[in-house]
Protein backbone atom coordinates (compact mmCIF):
# COMPACT_ATOMS: atom_id res chain seq x y z
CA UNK A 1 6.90 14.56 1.99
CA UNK A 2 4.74 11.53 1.59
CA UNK A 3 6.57 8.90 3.43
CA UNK A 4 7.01 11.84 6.53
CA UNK A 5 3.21 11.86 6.37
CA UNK A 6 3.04 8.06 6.25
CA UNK A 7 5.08 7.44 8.96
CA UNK A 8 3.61 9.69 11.82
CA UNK A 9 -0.62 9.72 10.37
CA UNK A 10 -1.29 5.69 10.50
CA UNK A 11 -1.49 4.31 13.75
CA UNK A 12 -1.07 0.67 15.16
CA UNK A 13 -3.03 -1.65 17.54
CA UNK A 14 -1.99 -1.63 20.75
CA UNK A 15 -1.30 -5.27 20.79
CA UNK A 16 0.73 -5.17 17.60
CA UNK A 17 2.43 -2.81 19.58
CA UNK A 18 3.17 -4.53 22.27
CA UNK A 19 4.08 -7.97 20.18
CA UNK A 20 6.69 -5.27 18.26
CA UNK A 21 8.22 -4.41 21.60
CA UNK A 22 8.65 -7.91 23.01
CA UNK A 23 10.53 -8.98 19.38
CA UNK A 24 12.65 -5.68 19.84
CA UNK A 25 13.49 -6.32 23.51
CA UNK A 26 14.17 -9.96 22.73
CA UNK A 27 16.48 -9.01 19.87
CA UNK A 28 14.21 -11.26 17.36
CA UNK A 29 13.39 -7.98 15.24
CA UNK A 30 15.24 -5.08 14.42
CA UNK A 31 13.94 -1.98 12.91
CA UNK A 32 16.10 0.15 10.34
CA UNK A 33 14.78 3.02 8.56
CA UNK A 34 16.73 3.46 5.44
CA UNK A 35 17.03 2.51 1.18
CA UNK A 36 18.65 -1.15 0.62
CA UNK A 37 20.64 -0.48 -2.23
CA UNK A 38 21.08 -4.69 -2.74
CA UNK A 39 20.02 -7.79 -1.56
CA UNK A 40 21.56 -11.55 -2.46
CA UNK A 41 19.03 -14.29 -1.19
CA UNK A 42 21.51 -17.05 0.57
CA UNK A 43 20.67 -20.38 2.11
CA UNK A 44 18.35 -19.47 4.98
CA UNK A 45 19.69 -15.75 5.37
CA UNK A 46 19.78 -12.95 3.29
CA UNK A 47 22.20 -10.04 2.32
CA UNK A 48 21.06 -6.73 2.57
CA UNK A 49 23.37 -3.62 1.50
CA UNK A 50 21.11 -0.67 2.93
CA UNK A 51 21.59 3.16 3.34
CA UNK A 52 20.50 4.32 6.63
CA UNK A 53 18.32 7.27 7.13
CA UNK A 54 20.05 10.56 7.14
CA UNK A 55 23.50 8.59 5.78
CA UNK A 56 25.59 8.61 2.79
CA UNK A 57 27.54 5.15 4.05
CA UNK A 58 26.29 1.86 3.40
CA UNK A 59 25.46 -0.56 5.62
CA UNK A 60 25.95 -4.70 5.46
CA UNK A 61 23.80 -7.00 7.23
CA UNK A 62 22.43 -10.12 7.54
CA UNK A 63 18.82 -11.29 8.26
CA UNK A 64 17.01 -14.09 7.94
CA UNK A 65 13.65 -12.01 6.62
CA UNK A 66 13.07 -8.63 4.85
CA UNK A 67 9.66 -6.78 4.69
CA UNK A 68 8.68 -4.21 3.11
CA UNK A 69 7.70 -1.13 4.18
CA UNK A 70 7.34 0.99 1.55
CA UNK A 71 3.13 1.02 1.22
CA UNK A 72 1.94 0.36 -2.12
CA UNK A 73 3.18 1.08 -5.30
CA UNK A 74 3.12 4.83 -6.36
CA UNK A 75 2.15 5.85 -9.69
CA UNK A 76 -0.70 3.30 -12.14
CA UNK A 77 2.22 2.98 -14.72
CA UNK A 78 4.13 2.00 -12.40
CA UNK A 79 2.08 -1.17 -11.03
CA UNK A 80 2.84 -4.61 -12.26
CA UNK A 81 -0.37 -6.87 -11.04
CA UNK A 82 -1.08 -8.22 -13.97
CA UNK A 83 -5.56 -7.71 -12.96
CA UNK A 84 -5.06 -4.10 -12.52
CA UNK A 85 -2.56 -3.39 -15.41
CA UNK A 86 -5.33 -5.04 -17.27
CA UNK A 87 -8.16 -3.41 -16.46
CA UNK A 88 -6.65 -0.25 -17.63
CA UNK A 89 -5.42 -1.71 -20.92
CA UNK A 90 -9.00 -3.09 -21.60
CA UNK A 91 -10.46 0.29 -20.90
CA UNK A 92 -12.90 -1.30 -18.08
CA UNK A 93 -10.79 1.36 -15.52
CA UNK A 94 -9.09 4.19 -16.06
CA UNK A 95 -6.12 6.04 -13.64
CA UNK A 96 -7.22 8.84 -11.81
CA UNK A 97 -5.79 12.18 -12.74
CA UNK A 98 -3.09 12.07 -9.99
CA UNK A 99 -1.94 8.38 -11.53
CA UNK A 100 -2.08 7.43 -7.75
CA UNK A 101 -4.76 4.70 -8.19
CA UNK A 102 -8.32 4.24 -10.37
CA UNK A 103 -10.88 7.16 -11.06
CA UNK A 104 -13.57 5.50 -8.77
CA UNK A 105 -17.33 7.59 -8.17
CA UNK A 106 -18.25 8.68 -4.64
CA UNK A 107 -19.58 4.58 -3.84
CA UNK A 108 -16.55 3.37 -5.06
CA UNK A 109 -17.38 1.85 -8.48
CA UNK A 110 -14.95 2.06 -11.28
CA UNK A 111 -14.97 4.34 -13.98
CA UNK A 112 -13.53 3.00 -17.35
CA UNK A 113 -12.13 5.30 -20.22
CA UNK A 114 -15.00 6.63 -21.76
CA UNK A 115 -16.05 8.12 -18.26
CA UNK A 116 -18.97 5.84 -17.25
CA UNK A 117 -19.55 4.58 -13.82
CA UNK A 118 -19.83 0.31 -13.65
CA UNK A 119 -22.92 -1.19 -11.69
CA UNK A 120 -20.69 -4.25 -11.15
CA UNK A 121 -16.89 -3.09 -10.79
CA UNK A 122 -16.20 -1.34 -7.41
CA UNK A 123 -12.89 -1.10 -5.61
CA UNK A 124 -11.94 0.41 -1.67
CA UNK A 125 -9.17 0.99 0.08
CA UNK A 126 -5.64 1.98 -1.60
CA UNK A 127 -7.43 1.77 -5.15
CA UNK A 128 -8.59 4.90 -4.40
CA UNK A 129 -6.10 7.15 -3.42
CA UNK A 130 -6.29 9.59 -6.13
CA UNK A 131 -9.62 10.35 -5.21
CA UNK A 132 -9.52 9.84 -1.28
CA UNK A 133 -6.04 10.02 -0.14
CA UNK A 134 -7.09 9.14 3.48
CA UNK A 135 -8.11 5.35 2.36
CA UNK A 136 -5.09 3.67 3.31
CA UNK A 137 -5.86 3.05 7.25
CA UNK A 138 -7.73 0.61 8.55
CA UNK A 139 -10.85 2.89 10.37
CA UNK A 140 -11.63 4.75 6.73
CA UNK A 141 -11.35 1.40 4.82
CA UNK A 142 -13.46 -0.13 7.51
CA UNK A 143 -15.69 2.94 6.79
CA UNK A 144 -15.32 2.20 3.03
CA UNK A 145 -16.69 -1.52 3.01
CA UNK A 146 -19.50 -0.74 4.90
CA UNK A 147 -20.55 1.81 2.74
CA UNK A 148 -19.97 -0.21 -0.37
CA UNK A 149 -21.69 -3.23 1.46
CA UNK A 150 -24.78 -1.01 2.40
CA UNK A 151 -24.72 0.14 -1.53
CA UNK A 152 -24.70 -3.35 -2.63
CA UNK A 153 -27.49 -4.98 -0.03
CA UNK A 154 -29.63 -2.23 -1.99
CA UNK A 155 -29.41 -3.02 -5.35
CA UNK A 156 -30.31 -6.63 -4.96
């Protein structure tokens, strides 16, 4: 139910919006909602084999760019930046119990595998999903770094 969630709780800018709809109009951007089953990167174009939405049939097309959509990746064993995958080997962070991103305290700072709070490692945003699932859109991250900024401009 996730990616339902995603899709109709995180809003847009009303000028992204409205760049969006001039690239749609114009034909420049298209917008499928689907699983690409393959790609093969070609000179200046690329071949993507997708599954539409709702579909059992594959699709062919050809496009000169591919983003993705898919928000960030799900579960900590899953991830593959080599900082974070780190961190968690090392012990200085732990997962939280949901595996969705690190155990973090209420001000953000990381807590490593013995269960103590850092005074120098803090994360925001996606990092801390587990414990705040509302901290991928931009207002509660914005709410997030000010916090953590405020937190920070007292302990010097």
């Amino acid at each position: 139910m996730r990616s339902y969630w995603d899709i109709h709780r995180h809003r847009i800018s009303p000028d992204i919006a409205q760049i969006i709809t001039k690239l749609r109009d114009s034909q420049q951007l298209m917008l499928l909602g689907g699983e690409i089953q393959s790609f093969q990167e070609e000179i200046n174009k690329v071949q993507v084999t997708i599954r539409p939405r709702h579909s059992t049939q594959t699709q062919d097309i050809q496009v000169h760019h591919v983003v993705n959509c898919t928000g960030s990746e799900r579960l900590t064993s899953q991830w593959q930046n080599p900082l974070l995958k780190n961190m968690i080997t090392s012990g200085l962070a732990k997962p939280d119990a949901l595996q969705l991103g690190l155990e973090v305290t209420e001000n953000g700072a990381l807590v490593n595998r013995a269960g103590e709070q850092s005074s120098i490692l803090y994360t925001l945003g996606p990092l801390q999903k587990g414990c705040l699932w509302e901290t991928t859109a931009v207002p509660e991250i914005r709410q997030q770094a000010k916090k953590l900024a405020l937190e920070l401009l007292n302990t010097l």
